[in-house]
PDB file of N, CA and C in Angstrom:
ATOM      1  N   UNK A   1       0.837  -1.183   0.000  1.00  0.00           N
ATOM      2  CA  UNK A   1       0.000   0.000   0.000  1.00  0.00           C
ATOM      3  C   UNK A   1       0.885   1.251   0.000  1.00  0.00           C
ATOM      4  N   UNK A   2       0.357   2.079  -1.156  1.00  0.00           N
ATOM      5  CA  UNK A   2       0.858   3.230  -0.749  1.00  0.00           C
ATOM      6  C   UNK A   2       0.917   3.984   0.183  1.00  0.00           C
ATOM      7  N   UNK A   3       2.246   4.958   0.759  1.00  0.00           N
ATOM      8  CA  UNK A   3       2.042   5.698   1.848  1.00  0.00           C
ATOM      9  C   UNK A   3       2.165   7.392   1.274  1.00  0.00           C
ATOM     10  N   UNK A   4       1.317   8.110   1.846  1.00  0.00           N
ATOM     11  CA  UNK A   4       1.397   9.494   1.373  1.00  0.00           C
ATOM     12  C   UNK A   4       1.691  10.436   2.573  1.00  0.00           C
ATOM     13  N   UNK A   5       2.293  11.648   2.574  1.00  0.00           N
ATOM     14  CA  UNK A   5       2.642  12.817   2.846  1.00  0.00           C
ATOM     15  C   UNK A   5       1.533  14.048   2.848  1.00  0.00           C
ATOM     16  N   UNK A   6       0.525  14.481   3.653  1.00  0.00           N
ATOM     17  CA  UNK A   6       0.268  15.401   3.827  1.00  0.00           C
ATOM     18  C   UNK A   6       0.572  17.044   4.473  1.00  0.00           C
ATOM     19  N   UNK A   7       0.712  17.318   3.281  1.00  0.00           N
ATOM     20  CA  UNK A   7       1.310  18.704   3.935  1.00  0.00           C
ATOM     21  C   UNK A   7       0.036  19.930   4.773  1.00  0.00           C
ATOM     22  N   UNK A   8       0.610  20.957   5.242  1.00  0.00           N
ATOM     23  CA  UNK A   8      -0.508  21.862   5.767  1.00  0.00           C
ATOM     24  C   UNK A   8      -1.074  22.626   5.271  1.00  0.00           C
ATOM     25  N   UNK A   9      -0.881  22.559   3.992  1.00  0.00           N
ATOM     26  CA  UNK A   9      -1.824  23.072   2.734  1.00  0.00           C
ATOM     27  C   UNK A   9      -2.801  22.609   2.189  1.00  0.00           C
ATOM     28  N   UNK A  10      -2.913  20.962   3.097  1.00  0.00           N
ATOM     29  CA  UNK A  10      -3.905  20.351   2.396  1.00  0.00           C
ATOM     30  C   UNK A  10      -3.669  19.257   1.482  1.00  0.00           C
ATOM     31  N   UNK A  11      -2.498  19.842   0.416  1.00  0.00           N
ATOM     32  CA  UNK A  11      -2.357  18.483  -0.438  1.00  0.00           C
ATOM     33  C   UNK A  11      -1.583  17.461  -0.049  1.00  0.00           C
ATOM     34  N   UNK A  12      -1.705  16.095  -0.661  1.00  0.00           N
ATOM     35  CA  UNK A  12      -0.778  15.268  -0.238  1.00  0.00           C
ATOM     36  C   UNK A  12      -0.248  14.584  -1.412  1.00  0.00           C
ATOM     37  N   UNK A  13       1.174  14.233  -0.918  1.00  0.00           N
ATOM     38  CA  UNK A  13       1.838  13.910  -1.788  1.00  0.00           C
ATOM     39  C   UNK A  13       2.804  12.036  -1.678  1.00  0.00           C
ATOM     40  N   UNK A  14       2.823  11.201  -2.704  1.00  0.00           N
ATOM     41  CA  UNK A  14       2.993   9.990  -2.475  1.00  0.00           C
ATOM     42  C   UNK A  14       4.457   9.937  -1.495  1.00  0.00           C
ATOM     43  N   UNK A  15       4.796   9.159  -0.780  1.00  0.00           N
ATOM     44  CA  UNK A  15       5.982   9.436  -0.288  1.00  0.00           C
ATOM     45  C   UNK A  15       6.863   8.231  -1.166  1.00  0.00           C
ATOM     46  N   UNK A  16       8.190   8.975  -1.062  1.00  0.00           N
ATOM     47  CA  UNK A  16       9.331   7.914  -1.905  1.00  0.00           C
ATOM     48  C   UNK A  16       9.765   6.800  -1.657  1.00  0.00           C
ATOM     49  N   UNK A  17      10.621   5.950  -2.231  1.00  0.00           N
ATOM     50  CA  UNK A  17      10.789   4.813  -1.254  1.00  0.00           C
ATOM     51  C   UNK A  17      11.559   4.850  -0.394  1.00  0.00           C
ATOM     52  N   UNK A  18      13.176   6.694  -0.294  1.00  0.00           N
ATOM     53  CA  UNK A  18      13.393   6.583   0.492  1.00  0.00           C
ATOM     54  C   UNK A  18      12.915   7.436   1.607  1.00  0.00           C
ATOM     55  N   UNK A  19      11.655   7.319   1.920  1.00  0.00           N
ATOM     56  CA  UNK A  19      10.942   7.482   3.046  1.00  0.00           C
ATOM     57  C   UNK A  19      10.683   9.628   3.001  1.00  0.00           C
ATOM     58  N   UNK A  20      10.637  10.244   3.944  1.00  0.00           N
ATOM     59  CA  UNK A  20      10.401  11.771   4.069  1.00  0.00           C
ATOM     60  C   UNK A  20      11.934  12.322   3.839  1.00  0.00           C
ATOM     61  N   UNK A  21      13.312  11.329   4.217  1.00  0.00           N
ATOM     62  CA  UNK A  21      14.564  12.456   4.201  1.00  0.00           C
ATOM     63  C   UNK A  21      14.220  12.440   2.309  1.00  0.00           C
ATOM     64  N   UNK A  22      13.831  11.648   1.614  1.00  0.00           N
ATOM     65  CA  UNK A  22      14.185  11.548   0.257  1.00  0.00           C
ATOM     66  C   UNK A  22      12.970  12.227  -0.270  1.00  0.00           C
ATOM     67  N   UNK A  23      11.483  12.549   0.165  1.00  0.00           N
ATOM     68  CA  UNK A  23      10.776  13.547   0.162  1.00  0.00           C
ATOM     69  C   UNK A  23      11.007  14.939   0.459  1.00  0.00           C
ATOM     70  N   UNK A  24      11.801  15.187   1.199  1.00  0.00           N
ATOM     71  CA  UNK A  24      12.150  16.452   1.736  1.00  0.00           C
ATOM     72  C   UNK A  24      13.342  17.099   0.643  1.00  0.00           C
ATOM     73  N   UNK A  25      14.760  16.075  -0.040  1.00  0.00           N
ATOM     74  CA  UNK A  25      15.249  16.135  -0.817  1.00  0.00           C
ATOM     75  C   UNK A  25      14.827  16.380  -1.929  1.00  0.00           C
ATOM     76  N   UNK A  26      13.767  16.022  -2.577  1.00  0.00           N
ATOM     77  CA  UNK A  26      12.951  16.381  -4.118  1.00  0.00           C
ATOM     78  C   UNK A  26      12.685  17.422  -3.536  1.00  0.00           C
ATOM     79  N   UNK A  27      11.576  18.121  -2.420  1.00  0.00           N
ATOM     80  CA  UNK A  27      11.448  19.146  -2.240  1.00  0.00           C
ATOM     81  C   UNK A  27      12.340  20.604  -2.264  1.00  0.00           C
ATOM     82  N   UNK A  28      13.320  20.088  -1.547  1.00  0.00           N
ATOM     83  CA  UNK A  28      14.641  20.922  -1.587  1.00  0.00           C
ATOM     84  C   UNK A  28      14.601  21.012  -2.840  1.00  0.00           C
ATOM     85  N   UNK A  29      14.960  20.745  -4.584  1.00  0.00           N
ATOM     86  CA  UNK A  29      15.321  20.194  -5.522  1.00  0.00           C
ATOM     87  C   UNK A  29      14.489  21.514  -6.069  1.00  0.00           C
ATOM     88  N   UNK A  30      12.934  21.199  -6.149  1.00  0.00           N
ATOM     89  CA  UNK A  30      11.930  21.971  -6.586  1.00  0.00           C
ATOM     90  C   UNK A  30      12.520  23.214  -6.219  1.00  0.00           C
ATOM     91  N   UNK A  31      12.837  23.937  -4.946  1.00  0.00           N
ATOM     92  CA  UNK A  31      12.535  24.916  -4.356  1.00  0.00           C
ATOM     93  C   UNK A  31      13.621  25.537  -4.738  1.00  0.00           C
ATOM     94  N   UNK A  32      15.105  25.028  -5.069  1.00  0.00           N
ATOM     95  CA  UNK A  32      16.202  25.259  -5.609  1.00  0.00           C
ATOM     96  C   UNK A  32      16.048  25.769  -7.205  1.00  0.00           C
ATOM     97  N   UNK A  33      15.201  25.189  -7.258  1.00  0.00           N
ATOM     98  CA  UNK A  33      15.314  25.146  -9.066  1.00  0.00           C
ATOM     99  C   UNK A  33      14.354  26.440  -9.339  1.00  0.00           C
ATOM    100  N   UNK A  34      13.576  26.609  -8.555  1.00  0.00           N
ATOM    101  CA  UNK A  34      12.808  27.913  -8.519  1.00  0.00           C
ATOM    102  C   UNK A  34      13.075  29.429  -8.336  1.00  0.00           C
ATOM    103  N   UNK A  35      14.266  29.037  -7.314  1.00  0.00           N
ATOM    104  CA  UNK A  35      15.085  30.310  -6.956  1.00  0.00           C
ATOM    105  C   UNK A  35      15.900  30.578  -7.992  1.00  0.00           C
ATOM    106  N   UNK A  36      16.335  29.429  -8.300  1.00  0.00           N
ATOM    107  CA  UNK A  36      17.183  30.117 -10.097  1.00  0.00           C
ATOM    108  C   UNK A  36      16.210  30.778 -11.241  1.00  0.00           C
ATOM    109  N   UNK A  37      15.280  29.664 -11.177  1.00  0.00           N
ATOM    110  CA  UNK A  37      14.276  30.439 -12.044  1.00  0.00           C
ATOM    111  C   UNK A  37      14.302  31.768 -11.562  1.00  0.00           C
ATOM    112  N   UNK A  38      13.944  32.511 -10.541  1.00  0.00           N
ATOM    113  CA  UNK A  38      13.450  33.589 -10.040  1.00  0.00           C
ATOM    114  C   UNK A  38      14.993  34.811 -10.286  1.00  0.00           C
ATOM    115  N   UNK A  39      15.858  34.084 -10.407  1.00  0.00           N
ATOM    116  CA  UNK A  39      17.063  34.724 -10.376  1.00  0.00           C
ATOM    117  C   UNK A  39      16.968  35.450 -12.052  1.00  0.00           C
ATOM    118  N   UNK A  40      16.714  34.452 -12.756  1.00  0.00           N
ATOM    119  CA  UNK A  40      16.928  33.911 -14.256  1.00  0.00           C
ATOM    120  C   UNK A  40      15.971  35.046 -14.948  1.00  0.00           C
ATOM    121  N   UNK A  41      14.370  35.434 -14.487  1.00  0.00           N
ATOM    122  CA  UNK A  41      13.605  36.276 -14.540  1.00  0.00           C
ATOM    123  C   UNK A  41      13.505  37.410 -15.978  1.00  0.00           C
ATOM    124  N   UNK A  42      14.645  38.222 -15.792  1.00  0.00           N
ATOM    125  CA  UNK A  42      14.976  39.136 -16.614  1.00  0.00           C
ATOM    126  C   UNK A  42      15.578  39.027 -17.500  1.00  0.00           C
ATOM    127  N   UNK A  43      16.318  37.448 -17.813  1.00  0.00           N
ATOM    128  CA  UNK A  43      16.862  37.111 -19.032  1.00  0.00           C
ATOM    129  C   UNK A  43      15.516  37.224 -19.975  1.00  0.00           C
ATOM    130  N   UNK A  44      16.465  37.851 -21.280  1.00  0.00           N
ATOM    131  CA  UNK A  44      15.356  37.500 -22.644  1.00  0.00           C
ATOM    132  C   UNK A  44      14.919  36.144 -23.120  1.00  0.00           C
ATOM    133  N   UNK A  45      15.606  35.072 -22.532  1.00  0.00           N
ATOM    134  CA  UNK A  45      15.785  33.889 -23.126  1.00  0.00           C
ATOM    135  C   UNK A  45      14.342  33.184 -22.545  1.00  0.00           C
ATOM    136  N   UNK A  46      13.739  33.952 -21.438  1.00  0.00           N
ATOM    137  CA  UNK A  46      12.649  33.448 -20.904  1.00  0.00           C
ATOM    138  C   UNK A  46      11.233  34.129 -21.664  1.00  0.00           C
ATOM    139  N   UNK A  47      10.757  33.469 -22.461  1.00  0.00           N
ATOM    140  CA  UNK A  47      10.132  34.963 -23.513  1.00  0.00           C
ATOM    141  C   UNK A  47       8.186  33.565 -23.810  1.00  0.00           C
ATOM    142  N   UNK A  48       7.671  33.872 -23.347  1.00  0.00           N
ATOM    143  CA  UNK A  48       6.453  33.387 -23.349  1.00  0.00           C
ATOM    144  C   UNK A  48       5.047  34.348 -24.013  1.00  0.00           C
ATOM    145  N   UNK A  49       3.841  33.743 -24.229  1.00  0.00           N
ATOM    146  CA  UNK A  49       3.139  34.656 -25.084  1.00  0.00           C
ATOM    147  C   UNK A  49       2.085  34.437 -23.854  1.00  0.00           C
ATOM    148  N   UNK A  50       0.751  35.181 -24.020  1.00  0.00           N
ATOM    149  CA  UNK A  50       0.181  35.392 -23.087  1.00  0.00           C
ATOM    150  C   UNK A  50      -0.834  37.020 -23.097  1.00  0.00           C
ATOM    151  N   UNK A  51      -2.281  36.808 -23.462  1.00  0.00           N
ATOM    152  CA  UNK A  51      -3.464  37.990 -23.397  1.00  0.00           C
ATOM    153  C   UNK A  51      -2.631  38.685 -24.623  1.00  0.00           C
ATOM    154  N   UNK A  52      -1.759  38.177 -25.600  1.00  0.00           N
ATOM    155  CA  UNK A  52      -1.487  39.005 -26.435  1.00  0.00           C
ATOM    156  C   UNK A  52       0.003  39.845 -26.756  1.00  0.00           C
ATOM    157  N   UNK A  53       0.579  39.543 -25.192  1.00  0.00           N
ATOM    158  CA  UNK A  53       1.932  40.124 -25.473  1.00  0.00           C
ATOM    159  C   UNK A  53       3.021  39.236 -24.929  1.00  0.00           C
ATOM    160  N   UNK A  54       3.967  39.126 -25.231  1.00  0.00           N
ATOM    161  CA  UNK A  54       5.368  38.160 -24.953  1.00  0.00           C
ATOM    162  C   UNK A  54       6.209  39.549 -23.984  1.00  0.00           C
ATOM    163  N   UNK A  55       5.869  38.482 -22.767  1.00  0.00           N
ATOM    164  CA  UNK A  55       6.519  39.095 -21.368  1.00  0.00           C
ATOM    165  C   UNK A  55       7.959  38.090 -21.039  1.00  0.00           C
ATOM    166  N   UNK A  56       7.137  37.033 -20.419  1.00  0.00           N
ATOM    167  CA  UNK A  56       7.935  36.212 -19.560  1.00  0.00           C
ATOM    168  C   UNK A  56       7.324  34.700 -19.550  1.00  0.00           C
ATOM    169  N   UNK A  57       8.018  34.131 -19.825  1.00  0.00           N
ATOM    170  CA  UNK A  57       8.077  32.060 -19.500  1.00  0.00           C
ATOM    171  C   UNK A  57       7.036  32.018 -18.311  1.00  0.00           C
ATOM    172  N   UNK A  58       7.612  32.598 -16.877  1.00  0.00           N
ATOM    173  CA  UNK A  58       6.881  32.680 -16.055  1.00  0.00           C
ATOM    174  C   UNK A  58       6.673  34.437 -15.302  1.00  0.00           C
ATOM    175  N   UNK A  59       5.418  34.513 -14.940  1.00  0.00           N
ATOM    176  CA  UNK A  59       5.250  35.653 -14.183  1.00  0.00           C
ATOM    177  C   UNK A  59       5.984  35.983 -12.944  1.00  0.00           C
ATOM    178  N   UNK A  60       6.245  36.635 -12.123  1.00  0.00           N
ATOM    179  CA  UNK A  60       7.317  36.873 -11.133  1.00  0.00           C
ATOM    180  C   UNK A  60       6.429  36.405  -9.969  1.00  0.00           C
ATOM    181  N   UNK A  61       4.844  36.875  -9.916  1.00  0.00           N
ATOM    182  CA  UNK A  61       4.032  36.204  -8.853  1.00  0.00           C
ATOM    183  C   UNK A  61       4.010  34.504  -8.726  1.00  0.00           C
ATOM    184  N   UNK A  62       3.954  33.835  -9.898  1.00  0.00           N
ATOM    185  CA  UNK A  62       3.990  32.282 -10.067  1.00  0.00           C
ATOM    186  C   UNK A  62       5.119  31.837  -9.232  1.00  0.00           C
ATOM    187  N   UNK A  63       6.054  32.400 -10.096  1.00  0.00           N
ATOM    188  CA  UNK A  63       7.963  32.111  -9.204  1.00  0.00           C
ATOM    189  C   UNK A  63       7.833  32.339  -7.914  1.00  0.00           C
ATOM    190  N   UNK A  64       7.549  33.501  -7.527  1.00  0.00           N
ATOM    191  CA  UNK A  64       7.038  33.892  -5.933  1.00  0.00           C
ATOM    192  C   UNK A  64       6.410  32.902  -5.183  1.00  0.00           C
ATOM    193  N   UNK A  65       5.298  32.494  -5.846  1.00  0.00           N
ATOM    194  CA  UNK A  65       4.260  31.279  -5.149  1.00  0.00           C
ATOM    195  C   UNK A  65       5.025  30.291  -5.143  1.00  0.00           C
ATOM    196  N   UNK A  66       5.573  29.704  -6.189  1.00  0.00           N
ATOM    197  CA  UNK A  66       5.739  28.278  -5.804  1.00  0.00           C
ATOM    198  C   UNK A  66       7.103  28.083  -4.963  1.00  0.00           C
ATOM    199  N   UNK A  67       7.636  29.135  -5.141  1.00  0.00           N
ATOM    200  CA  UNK A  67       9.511  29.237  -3.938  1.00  0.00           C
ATOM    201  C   UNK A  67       8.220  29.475  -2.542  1.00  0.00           C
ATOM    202  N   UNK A  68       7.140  30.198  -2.058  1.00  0.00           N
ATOM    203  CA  UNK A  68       6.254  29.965  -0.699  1.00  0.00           C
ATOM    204  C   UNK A  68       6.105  28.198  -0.553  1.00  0.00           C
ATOM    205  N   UNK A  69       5.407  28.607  -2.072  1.00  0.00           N
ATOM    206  CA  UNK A  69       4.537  26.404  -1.447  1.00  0.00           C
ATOM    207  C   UNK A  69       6.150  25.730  -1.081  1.00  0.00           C
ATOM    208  N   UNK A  70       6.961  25.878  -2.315  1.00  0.00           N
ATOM    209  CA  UNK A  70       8.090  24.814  -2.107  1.00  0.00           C
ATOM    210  C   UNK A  70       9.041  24.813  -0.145  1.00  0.00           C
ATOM    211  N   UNK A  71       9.064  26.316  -0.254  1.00  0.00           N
ATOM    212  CA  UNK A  71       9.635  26.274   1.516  1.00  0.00           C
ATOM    213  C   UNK A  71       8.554  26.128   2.261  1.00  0.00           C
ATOM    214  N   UNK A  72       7.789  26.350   2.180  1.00  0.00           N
ATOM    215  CA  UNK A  72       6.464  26.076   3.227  1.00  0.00           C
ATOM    216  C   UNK A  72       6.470  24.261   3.207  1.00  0.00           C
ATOM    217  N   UNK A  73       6.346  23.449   2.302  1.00  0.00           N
ATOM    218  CA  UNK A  73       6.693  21.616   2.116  1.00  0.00           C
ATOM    219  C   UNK A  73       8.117  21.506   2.770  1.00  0.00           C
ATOM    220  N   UNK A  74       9.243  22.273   2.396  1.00  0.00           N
ATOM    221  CA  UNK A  74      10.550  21.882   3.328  1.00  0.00           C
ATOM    222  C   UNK A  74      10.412  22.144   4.692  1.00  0.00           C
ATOM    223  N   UNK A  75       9.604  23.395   5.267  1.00  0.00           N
ATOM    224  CA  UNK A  75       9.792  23.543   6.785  1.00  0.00           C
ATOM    225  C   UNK A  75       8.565  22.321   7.260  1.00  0.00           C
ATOM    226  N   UNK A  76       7.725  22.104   6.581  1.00  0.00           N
ATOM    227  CA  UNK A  76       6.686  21.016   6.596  1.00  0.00           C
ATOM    228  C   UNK A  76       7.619  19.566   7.386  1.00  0.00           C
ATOM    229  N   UNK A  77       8.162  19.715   6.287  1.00  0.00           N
ATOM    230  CA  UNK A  77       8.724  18.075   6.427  1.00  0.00           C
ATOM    231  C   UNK A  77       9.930  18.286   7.303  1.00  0.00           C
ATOM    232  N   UNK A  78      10.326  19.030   7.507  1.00  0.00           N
ATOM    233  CA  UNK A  78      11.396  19.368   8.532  1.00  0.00           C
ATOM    234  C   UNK A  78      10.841  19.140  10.062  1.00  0.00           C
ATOM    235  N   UNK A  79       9.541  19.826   9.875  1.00  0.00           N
ATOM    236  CA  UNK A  79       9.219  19.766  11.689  1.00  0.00           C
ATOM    237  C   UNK A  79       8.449  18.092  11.704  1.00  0.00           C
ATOM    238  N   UNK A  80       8.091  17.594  10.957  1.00  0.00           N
ATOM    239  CA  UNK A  80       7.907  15.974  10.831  1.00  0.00           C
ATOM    240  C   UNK A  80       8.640  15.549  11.274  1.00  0.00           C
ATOM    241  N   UNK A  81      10.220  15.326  10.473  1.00  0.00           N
ATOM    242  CA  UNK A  81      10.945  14.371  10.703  1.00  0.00           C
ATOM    243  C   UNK A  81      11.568  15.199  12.220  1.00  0.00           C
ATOM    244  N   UNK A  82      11.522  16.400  12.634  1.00  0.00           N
ATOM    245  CA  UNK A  82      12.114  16.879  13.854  1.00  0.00           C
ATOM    246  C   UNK A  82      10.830  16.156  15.026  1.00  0.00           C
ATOM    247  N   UNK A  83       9.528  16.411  14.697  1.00  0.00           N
ATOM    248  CA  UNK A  83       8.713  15.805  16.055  1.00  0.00           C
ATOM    249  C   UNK A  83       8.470  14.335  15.713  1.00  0.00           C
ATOM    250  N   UNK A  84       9.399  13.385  15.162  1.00  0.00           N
ATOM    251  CA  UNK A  84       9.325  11.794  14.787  1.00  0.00           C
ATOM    252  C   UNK A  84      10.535  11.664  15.877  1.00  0.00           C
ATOM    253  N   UNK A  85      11.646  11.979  15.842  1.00  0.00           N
ATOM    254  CA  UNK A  85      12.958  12.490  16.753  1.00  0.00           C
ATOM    255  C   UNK A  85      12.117  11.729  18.371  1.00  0.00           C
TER     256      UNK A  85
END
């Protein structure tokens, strides 16, 4: 049987096989990769269409949100595996 991960947002997510440190690691991963994104921002190379005009790949609010959800799932799983301790 599968085992899943609920976070305090509500969603839940399947857990890996190696258990929450290797959940918490993808998480890290996401949240890393976001902050570059967010870094990355003002390059031209990020060039998306959208209501008509070519801004950005992603909006700066999206990048914003998901670097919240992504550290909000790391401190998540952090105080887990800290109150499992």
């Amino acid at each position: 049987m599968k085992a899943f991960y609920r976070y305090t947002d509500g969603e839940a997510e399947e857990i890996p096989e190696g258990g929450l440190e290797a959940l918490l690691e993808r998480n890290r991963g996401y949240l890393r990769n976001y902050e570059e994104l967010e870094c990355d921002l003002d390059d031209p190379a990020y060039v998306a269409r959208g209501n008509g005009f070519c801004d950005a790949k992603f909006s700066e609010d999206f990048v914003e949100g998901q670097i919240a959800k992504y550290r909000a799932r790391v401190n998540d799983i952090l105080q887990s595996l800290k109150n499992r301790e």
